[in-house]
C-alpha atoms as a PDB file:
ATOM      1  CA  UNK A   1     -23.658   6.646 -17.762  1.00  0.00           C
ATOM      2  CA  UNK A   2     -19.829   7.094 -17.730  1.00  0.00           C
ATOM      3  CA  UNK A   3     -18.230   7.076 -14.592  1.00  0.00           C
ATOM      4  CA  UNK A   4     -14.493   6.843 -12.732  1.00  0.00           C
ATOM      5  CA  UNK A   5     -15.096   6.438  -9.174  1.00  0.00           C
ATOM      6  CA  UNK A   6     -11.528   7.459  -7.145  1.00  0.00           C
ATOM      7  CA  UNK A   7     -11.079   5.339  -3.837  1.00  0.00           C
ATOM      8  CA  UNK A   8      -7.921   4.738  -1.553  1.00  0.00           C
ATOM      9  CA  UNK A   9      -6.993   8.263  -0.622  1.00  0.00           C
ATOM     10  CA  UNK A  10      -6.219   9.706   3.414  1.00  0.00           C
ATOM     11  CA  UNK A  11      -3.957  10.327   5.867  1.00  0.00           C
ATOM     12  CA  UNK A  12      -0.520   9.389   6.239  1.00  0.00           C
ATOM     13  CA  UNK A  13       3.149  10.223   7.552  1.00  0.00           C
ATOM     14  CA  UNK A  14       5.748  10.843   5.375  1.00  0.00           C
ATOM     15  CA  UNK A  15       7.556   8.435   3.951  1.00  0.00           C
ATOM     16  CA  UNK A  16       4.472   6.178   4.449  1.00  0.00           C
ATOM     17  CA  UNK A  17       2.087   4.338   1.580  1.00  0.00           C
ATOM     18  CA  UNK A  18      -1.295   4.649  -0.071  1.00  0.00           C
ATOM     19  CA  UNK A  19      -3.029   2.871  -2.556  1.00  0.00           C
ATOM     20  CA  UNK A  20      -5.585   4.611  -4.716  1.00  0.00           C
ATOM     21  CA  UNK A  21      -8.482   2.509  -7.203  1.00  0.00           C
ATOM     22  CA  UNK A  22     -10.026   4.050 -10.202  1.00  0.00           C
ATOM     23  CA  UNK A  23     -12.878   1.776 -11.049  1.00  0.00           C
ATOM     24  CA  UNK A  24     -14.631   2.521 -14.599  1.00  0.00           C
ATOM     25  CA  UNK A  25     -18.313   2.050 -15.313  1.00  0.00           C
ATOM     26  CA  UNK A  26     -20.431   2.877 -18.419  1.00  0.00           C
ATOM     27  CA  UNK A  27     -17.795   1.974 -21.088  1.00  0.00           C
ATOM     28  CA  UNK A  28     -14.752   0.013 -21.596  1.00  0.00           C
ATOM     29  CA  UNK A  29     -11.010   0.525 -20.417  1.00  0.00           C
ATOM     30  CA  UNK A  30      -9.738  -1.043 -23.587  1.00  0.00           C
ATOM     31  CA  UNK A  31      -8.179   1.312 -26.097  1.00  0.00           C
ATOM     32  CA  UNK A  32      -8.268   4.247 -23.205  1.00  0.00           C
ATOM     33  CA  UNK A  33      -5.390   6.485 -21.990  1.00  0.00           C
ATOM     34  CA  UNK A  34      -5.964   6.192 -18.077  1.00  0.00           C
ATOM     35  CA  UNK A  35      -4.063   8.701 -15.812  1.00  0.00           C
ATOM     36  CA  UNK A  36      -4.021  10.254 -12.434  1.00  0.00           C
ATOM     37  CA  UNK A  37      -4.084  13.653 -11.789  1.00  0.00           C
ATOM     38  CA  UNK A  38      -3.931  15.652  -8.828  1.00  0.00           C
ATOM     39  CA  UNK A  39      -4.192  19.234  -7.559  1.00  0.00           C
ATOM     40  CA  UNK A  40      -2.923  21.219  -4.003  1.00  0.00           C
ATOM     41  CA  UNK A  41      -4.724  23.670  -2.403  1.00  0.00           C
ATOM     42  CA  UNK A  42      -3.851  26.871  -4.501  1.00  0.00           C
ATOM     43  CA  UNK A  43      -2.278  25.088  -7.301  1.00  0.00           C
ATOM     44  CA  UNK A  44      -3.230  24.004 -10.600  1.00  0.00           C
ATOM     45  CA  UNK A  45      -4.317  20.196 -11.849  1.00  0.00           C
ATOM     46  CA  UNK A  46      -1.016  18.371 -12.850  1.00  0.00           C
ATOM     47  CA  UNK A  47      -0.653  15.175 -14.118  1.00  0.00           C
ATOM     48  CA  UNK A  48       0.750  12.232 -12.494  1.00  0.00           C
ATOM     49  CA  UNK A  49       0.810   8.795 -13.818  1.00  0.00           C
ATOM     50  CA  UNK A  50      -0.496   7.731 -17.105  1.00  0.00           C
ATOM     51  CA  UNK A  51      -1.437   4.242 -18.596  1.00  0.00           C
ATOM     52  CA  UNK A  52      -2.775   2.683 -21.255  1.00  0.00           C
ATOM     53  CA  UNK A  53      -5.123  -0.055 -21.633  1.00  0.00           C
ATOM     54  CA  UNK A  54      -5.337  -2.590 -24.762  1.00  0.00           C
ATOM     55  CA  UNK A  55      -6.305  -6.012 -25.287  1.00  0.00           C
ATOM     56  CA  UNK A  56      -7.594  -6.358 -21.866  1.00  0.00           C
ATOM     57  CA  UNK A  57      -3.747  -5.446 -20.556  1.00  0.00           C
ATOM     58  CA  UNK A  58      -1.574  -2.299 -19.339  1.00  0.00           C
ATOM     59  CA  UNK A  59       1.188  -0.682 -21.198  1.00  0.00           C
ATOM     60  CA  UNK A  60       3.101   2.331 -21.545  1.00  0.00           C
ATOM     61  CA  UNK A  61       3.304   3.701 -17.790  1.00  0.00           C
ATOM     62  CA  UNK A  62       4.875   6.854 -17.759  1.00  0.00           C
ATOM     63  CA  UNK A  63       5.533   9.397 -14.730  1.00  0.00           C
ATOM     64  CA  UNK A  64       5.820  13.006 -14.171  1.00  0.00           C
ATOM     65  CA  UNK A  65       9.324  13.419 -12.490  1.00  0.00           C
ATOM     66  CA  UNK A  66       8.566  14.073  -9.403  1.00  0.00           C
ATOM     67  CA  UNK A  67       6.490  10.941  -8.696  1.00  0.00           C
ATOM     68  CA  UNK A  68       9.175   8.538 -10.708  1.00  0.00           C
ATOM     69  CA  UNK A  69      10.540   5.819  -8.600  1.00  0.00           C
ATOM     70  CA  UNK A  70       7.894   6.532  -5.853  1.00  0.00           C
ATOM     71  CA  UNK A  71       4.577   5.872  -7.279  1.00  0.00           C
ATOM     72  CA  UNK A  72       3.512   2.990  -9.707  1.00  0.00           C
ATOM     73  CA  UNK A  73       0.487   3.007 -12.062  1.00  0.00           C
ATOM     74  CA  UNK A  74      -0.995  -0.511 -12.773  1.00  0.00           C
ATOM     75  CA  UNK A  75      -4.382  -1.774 -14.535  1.00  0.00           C
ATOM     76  CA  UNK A  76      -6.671  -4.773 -14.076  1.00  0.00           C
ATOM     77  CA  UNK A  77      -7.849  -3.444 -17.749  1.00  0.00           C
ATOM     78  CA  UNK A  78     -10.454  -6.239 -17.972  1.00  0.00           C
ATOM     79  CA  UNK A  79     -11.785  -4.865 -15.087  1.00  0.00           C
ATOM     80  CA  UNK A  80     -12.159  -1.670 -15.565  1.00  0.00           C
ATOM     81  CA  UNK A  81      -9.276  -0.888 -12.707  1.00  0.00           C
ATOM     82  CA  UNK A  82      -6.596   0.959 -12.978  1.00  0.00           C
ATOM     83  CA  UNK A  83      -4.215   2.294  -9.327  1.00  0.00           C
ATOM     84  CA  UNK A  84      -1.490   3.993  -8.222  1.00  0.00           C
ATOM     85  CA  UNK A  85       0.413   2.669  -5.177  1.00  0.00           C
ATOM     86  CA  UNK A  86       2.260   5.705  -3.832  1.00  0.00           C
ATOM     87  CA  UNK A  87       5.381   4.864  -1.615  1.00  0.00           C
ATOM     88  CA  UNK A  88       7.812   7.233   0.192  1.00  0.00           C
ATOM     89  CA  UNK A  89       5.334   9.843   0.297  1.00  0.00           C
ATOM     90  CA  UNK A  90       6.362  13.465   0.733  1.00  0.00           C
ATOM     91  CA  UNK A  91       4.232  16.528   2.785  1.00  0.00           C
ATOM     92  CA  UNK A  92       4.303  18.022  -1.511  1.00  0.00           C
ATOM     93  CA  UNK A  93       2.566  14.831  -2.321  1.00  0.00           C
ATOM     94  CA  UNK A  94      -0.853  16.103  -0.343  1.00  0.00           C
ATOM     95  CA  UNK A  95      -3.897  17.103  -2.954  1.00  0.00           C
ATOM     96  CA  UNK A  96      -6.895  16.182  -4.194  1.00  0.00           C
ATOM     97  CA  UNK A  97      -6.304  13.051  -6.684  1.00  0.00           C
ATOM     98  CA  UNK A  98      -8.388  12.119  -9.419  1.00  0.00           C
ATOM     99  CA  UNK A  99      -8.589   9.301 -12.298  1.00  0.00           C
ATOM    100  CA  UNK A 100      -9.118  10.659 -15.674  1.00  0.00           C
ATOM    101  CA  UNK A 101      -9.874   8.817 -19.148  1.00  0.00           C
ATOM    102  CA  UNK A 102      -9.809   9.428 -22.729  1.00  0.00           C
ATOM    103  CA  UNK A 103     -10.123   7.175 -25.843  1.00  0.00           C
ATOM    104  CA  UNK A 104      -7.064   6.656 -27.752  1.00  0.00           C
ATOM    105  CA  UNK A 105      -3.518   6.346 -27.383  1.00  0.00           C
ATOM    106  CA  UNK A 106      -1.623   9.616 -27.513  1.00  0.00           C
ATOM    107  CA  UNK A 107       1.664  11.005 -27.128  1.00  0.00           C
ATOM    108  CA  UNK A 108       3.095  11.785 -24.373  1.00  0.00           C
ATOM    109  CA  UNK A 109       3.441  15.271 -25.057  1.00  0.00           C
ATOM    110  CA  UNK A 110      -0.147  15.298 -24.862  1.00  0.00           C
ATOM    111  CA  UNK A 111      -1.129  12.819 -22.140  1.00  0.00           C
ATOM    112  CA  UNK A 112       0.015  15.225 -19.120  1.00  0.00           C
ATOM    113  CA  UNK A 113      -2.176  17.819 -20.155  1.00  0.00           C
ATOM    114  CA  UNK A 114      -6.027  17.689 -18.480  1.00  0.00           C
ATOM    115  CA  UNK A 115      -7.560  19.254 -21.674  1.00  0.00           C
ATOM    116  CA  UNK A 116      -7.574  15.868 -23.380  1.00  0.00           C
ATOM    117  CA  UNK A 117      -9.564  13.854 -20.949  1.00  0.00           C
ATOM    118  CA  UNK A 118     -13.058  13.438 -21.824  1.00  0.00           C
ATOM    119  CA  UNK A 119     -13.868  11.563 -18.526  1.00  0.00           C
ATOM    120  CA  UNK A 120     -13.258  12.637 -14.599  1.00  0.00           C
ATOM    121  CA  UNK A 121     -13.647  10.791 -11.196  1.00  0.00           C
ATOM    122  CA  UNK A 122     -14.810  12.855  -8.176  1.00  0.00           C
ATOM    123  CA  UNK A 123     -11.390  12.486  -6.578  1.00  0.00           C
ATOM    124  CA  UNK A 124     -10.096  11.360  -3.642  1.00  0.00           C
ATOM    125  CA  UNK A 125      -8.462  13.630  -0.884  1.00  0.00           C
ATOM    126  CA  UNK A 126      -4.726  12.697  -0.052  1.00  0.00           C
ATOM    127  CA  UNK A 127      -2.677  13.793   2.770  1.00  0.00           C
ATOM    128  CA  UNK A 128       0.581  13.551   3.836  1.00  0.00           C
ATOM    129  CA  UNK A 129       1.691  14.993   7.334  1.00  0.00           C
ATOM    130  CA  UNK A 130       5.292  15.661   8.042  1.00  0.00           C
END
């Protein structure tokens, strides 16, 4: 059974850290488009952070705008691990994150959109207080 298990999220101030986990079971990182979503309360799912695993290692990180120079996306690829530390958090940062997967490497035109992921964590709840 496929499964992306989301761990990491809570409470913080802004301006503070978290680190969240996506650990993969059922199937193989390698060759897979990893990426973080998340949504707010009333909002729709956007994309986050996107990675890509091959050969056992991380390439390609790539960031939504809002997120660049705050959060990093990393893998442990031959672990089945990919996580985003999140640094000088902001109030707009608070949602519901989750890890998402999909075989292939795609453009990035395409990776932001949640249609192409065949595989979805449970998500973990993040907030930031001001």
């Amino acid at each position: 059974e496929v499964q992306l298990v989301e761990s990491g999220g809570g409470l913080v101030q802004a301006g503070g850290s978290l680190s969240l986990s996506c650990a993969g079971s059922g199937f193989f990182f390698d060759a897979y488009t990893i990426a973080w979503f998340r949504q707010a309360p009333g909002k729709e799912r956007e994309g986050v952070s996107f990675i890509m695993c091959s050969s056992g290692r991380d390439r390609d990180a790539t960031y939504v705008d809002s997120v660049k120079g705050r959060f990093t996306i990393s893998g442990d690829c031959a672990k089945n691990m990919v996580y985003l530390r999140m640094n000088m958090l902001k109030p707009e940062d608070t949602a519901v994150y989750y890890c998402a997967a999909q075989q292939g490497v795609w453009p990035v035109s395409e990776i932001v959109y949640e249609g192409l992921y065949d595989y979805w964590g449970q998500g973990t709840q993040v907030t930031v207080s001001s």
